[in-house]
PDB file of N, CA and C in Angstrom:
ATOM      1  N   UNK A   1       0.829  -1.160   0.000  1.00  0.00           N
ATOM      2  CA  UNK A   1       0.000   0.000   0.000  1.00  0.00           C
ATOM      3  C   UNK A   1       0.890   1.245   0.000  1.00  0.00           C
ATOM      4  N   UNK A   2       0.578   2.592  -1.027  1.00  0.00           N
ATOM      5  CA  UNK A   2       1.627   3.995  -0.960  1.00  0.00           C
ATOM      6  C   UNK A   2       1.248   4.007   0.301  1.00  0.00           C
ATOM      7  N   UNK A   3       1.493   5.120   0.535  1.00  0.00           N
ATOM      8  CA  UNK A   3       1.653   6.009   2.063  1.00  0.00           C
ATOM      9  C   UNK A   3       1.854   7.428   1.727  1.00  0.00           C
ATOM     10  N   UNK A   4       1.223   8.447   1.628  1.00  0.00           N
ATOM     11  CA  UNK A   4       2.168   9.436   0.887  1.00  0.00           C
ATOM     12  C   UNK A   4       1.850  10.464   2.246  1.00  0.00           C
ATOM     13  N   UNK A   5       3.051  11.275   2.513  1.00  0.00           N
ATOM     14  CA  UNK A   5       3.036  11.941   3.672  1.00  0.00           C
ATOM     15  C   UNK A   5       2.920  13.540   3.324  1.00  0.00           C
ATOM     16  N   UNK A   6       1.630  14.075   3.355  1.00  0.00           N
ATOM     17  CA  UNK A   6       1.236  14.937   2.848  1.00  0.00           C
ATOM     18  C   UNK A   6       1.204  16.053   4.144  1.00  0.00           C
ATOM     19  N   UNK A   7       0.912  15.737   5.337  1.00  0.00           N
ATOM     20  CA  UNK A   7       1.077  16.259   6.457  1.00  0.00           C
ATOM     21  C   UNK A   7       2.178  16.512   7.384  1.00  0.00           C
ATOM     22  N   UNK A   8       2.220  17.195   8.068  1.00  0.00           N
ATOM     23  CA  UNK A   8       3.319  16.812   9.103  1.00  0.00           C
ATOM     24  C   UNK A   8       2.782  16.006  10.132  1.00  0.00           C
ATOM     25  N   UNK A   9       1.836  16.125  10.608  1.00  0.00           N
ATOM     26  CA  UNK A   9       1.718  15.341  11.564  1.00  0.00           C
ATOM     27  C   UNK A   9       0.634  14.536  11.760  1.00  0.00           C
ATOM     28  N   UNK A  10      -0.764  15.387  11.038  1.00  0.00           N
ATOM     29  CA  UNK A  10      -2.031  15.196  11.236  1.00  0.00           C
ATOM     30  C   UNK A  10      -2.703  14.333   9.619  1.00  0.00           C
ATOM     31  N   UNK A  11      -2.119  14.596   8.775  1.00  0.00           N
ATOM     32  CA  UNK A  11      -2.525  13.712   8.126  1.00  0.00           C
ATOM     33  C   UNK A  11      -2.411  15.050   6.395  1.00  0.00           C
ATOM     34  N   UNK A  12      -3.262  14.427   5.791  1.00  0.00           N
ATOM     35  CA  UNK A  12      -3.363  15.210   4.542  1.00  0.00           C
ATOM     36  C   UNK A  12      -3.793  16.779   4.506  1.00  0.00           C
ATOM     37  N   UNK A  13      -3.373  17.830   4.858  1.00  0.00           N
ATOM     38  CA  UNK A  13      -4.034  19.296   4.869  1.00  0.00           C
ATOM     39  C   UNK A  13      -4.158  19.759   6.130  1.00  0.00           C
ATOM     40  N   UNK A  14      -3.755  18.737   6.860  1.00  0.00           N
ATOM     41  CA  UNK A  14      -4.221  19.448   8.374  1.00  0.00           C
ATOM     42  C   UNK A  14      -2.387  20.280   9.069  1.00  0.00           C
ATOM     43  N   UNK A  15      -1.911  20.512   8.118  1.00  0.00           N
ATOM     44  CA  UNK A  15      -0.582  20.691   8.593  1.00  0.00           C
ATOM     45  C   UNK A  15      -0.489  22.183   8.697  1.00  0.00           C
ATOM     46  N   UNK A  16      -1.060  22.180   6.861  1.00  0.00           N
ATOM     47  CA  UNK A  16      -1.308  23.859   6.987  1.00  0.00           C
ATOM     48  C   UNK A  16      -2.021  24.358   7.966  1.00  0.00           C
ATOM     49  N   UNK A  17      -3.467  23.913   7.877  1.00  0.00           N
ATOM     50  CA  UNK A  17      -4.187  24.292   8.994  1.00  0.00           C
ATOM     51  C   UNK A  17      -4.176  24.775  10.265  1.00  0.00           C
ATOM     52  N   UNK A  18      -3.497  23.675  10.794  1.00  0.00           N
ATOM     53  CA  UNK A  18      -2.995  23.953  12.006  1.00  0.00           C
ATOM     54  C   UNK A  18      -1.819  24.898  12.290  1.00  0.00           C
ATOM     55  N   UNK A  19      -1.099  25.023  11.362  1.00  0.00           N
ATOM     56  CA  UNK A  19      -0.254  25.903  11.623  1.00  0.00           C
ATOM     57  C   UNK A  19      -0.416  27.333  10.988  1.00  0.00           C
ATOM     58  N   UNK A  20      -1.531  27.550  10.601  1.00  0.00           N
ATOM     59  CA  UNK A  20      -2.119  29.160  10.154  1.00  0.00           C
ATOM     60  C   UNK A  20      -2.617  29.223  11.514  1.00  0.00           C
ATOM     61  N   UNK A  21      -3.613  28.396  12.245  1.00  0.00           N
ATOM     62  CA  UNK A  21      -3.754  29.006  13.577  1.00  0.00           C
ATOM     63  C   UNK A  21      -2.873  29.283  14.968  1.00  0.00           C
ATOM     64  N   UNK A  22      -1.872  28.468  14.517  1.00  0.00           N
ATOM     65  CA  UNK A  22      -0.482  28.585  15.923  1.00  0.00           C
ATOM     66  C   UNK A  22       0.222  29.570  15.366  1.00  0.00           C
ATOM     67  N   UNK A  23       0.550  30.143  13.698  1.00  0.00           N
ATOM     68  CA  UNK A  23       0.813  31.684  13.178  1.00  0.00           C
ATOM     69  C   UNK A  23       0.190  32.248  14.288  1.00  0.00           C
ATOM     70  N   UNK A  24      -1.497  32.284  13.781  1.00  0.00           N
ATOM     71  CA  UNK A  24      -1.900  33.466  14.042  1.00  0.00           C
ATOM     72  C   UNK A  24      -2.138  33.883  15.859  1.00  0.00           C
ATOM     73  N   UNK A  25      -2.157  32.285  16.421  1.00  0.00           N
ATOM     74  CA  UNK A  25      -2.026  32.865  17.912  1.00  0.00           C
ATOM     75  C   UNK A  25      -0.711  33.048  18.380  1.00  0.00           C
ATOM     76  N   UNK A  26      -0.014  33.048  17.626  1.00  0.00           N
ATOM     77  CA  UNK A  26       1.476  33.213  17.968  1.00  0.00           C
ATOM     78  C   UNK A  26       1.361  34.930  17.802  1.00  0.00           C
ATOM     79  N   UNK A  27       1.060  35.470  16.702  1.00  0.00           N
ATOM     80  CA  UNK A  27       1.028  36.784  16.318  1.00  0.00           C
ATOM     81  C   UNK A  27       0.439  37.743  17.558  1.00  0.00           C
ATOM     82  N   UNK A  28      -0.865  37.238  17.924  1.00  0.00           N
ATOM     83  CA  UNK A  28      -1.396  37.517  18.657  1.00  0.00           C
ATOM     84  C   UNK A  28      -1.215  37.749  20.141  1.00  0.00           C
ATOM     85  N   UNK A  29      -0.309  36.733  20.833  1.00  0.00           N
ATOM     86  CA  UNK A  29       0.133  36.970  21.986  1.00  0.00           C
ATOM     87  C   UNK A  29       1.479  37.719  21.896  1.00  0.00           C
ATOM     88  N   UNK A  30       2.071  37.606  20.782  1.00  0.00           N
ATOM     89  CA  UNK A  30       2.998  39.008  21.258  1.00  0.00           C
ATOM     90  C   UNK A  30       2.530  40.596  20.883  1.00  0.00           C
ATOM     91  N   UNK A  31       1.684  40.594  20.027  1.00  0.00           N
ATOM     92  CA  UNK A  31       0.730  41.897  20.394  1.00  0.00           C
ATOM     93  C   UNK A  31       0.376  42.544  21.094  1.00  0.00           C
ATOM     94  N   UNK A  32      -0.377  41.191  22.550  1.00  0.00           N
ATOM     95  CA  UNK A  32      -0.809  41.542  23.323  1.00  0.00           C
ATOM     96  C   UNK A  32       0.306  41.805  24.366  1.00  0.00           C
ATOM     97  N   UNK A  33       1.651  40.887  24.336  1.00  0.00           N
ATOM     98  CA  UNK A  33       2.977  41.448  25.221  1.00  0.00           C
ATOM     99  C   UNK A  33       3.079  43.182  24.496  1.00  0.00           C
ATOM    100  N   UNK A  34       3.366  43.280  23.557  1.00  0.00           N
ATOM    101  CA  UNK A  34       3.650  44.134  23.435  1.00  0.00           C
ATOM    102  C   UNK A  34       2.589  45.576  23.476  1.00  0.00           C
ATOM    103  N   UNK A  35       1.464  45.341  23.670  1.00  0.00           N
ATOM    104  CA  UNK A  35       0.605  46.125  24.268  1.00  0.00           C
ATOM    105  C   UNK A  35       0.594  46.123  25.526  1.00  0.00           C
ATOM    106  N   UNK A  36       0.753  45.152  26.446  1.00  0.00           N
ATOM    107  CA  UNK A  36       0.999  45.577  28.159  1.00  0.00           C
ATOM    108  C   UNK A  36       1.835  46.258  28.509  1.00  0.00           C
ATOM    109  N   UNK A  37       3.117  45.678  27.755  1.00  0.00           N
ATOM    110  CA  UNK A  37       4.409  46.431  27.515  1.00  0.00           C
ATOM    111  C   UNK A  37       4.408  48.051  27.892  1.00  0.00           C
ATOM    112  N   UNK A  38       3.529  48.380  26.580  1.00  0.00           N
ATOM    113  CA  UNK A  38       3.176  50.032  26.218  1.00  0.00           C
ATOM    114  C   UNK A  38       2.739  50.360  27.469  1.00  0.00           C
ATOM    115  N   UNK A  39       1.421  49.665  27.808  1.00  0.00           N
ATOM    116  CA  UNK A  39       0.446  50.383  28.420  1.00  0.00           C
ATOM    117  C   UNK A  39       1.180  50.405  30.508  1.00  0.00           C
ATOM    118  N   UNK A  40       2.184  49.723  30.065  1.00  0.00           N
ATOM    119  CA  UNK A  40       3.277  49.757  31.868  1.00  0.00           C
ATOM    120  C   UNK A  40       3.516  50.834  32.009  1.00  0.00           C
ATOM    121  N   UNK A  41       4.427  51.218  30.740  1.00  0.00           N
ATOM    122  CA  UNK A  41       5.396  52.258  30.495  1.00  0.00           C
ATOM    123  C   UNK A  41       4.904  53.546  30.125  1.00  0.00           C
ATOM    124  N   UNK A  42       3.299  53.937  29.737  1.00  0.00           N
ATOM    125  CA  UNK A  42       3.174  54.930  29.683  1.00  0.00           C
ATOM    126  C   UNK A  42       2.687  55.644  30.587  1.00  0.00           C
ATOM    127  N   UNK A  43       2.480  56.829  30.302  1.00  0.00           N
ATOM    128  CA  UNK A  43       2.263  57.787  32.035  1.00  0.00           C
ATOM    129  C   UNK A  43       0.705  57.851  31.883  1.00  0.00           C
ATOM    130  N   UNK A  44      -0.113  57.774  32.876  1.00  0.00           N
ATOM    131  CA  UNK A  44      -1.336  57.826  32.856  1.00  0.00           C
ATOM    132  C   UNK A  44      -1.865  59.740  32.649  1.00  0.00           C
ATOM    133  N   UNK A  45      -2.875  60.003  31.695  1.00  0.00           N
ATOM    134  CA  UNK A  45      -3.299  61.224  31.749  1.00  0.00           C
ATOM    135  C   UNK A  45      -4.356  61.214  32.913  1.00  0.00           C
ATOM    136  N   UNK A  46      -4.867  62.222  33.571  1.00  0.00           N
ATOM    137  CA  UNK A  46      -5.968  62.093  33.658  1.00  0.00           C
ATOM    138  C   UNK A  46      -6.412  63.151  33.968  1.00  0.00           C
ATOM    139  N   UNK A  47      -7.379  63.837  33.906  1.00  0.00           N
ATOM    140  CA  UNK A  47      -8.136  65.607  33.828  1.00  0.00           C
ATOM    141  C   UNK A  47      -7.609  66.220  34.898  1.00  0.00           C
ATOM    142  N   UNK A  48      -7.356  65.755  36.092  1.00  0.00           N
ATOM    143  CA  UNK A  48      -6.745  66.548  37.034  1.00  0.00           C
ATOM    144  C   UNK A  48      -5.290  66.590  36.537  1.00  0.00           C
ATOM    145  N   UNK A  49      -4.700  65.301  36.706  1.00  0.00           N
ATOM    146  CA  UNK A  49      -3.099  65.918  35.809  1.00  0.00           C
ATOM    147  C   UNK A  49      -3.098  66.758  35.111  1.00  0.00           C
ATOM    148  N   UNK A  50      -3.766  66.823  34.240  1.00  0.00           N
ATOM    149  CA  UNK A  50      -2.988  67.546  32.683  1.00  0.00           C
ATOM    150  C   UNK A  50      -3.614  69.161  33.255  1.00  0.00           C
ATOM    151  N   UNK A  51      -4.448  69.253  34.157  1.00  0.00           N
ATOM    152  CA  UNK A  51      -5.170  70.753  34.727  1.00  0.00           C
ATOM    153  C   UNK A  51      -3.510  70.856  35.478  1.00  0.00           C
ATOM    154  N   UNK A  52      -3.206  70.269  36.665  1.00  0.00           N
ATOM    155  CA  UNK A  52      -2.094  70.498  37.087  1.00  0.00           C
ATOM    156  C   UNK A  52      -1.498  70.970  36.541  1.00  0.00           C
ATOM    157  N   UNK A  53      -0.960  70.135  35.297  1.00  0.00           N
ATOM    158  CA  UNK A  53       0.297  70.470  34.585  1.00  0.00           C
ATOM    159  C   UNK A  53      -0.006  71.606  33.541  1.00  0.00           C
ATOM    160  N   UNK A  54      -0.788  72.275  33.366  1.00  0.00           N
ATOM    161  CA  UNK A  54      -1.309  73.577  33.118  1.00  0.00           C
ATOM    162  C   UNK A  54      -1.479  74.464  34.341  1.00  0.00           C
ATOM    163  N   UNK A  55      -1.972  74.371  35.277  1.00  0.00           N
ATOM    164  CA  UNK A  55      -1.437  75.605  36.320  1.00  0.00           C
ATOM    165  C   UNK A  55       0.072  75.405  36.288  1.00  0.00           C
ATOM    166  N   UNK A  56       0.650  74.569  36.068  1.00  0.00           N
ATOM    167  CA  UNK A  56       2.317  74.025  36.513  1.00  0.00           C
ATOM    168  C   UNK A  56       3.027  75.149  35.477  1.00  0.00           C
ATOM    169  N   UNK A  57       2.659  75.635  34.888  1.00  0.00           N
ATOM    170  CA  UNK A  57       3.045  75.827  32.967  1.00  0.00           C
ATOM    171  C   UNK A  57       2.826  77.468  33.114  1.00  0.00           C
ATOM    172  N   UNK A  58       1.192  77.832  33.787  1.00  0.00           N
ATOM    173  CA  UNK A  58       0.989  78.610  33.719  1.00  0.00           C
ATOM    174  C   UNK A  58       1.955  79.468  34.959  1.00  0.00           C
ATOM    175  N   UNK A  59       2.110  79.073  36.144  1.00  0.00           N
ATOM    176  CA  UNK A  59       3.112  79.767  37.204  1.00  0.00           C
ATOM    177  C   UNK A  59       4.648  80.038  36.440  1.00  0.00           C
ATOM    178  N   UNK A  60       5.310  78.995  35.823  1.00  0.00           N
ATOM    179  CA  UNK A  60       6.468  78.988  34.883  1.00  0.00           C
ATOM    180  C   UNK A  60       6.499  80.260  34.252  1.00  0.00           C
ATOM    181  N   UNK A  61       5.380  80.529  33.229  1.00  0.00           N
ATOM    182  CA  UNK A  61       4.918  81.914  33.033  1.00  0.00           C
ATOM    183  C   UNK A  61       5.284  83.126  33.250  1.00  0.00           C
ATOM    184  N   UNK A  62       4.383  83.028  34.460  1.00  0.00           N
ATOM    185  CA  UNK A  62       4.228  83.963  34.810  1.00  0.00           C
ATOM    186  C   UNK A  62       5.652  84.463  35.637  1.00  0.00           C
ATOM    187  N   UNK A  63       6.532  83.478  36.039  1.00  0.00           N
ATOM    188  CA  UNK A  63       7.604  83.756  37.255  1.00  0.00           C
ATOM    189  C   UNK A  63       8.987  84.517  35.876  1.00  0.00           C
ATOM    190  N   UNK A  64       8.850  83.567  34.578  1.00  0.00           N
ATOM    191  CA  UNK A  64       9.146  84.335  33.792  1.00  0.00           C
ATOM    192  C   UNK A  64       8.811  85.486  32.967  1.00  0.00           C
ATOM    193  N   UNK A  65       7.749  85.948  33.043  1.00  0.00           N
ATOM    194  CA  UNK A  65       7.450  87.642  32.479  1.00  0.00           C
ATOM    195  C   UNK A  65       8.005  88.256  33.540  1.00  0.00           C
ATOM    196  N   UNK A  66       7.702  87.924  34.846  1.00  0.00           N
ATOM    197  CA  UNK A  66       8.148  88.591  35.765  1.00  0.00           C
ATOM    198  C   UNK A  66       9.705  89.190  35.782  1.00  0.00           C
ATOM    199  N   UNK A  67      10.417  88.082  35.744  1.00  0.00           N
ATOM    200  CA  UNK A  67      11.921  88.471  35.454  1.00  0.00           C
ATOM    201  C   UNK A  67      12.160  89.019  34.400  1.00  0.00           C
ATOM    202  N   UNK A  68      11.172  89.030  33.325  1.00  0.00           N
ATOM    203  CA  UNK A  68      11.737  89.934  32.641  1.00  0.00           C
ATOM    204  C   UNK A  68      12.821  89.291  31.130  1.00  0.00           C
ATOM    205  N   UNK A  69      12.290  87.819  31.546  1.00  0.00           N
ATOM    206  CA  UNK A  69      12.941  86.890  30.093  1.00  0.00           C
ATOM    207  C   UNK A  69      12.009  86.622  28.942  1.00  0.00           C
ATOM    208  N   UNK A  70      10.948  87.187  29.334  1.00  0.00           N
ATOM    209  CA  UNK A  70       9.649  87.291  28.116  1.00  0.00           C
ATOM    210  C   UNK A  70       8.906  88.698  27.765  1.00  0.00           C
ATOM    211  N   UNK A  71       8.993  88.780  26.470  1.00  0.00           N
ATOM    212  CA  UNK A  71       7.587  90.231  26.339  1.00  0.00           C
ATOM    213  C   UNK A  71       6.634  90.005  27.364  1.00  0.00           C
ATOM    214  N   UNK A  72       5.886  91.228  26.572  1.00  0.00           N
ATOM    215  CA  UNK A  72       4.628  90.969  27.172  1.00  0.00           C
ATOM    216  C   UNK A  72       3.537  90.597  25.828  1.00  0.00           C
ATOM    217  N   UNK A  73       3.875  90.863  24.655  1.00  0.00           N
ATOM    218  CA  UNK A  73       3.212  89.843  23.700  1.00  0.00           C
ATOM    219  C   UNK A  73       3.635  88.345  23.589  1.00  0.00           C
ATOM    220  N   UNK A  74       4.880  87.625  24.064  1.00  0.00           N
ATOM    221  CA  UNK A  74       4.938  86.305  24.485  1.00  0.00           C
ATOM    222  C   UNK A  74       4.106  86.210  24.953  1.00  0.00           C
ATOM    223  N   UNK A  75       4.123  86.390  26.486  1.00  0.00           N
ATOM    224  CA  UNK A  75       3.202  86.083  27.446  1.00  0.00           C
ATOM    225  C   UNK A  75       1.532  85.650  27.312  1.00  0.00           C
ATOM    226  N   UNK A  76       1.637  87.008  26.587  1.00  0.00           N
ATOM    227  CA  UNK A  76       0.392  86.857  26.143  1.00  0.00           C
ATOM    228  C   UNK A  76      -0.109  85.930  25.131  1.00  0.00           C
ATOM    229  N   UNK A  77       0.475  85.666  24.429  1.00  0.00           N
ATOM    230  CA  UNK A  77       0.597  84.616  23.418  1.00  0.00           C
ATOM    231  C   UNK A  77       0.603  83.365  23.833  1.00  0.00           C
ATOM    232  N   UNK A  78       1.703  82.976  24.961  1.00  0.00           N
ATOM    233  CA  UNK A  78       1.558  81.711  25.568  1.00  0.00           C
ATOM    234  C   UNK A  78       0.593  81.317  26.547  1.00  0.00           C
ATOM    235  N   UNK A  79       0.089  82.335  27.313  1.00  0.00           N
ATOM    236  CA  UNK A  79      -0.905  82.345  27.918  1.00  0.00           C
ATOM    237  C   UNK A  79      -1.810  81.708  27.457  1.00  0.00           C
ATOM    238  N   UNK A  80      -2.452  82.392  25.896  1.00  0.00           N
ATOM    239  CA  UNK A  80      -3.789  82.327  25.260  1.00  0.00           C
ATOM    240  C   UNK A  80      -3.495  81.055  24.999  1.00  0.00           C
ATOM    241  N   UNK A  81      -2.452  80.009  24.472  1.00  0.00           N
ATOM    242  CA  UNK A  81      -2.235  78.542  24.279  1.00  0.00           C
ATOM    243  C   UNK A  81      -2.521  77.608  25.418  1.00  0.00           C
ATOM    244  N   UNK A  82      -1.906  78.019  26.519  1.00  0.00           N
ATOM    245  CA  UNK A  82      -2.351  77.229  27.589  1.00  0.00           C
ATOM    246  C   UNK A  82      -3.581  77.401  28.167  1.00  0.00           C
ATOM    247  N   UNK A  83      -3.906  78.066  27.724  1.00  0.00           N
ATOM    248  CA  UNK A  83      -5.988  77.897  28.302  1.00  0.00           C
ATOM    249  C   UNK A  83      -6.490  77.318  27.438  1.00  0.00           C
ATOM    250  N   UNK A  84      -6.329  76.960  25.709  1.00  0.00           N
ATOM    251  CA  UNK A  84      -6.910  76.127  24.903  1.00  0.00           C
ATOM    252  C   UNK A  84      -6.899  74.737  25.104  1.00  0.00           C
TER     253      UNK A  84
END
């Protein structure tokens, strides 16, 4: 009787098969490493921060017009950006 070894392991067609889905969950779990990855390492926003870090921005400002290292159309200029 032939024998013809069309598979690797599973028999006739099931070789591909199976291994388009261990591709694609292979693909998939390093995606997802590499999305936890991201999401470790990035800094969290959140409405009170980024308000902070706009009063933070806005005192900077102001401590510089004060001294005297900015116009007063800078100022004003940067001002009107940080309230948008």
């Amino acid at each position: 009787m032939l024998h013809h070894n069309w598979g690797f392991m599973y028999g006739p067609g099931h070789g591909w098969f199976m291994g388009g889905f261990g591709s694609l969950f292979g693909l998939l779990l390093i995606g997802l490493l590499v999305f936890l990855v991201i999401r470790l390492f990035q800094r969290p926003v959140s409405g009170s921060s980024a308000r902070r870090d706009r009063e933070d921005s806005m005192e900077i400002l102001k401590r510089r017009y004060a001294n005297g290292d900015i116009s007063t159309e800078e100022f004003r200029n940067i001002r009107t950006q940080l309230k948008d």
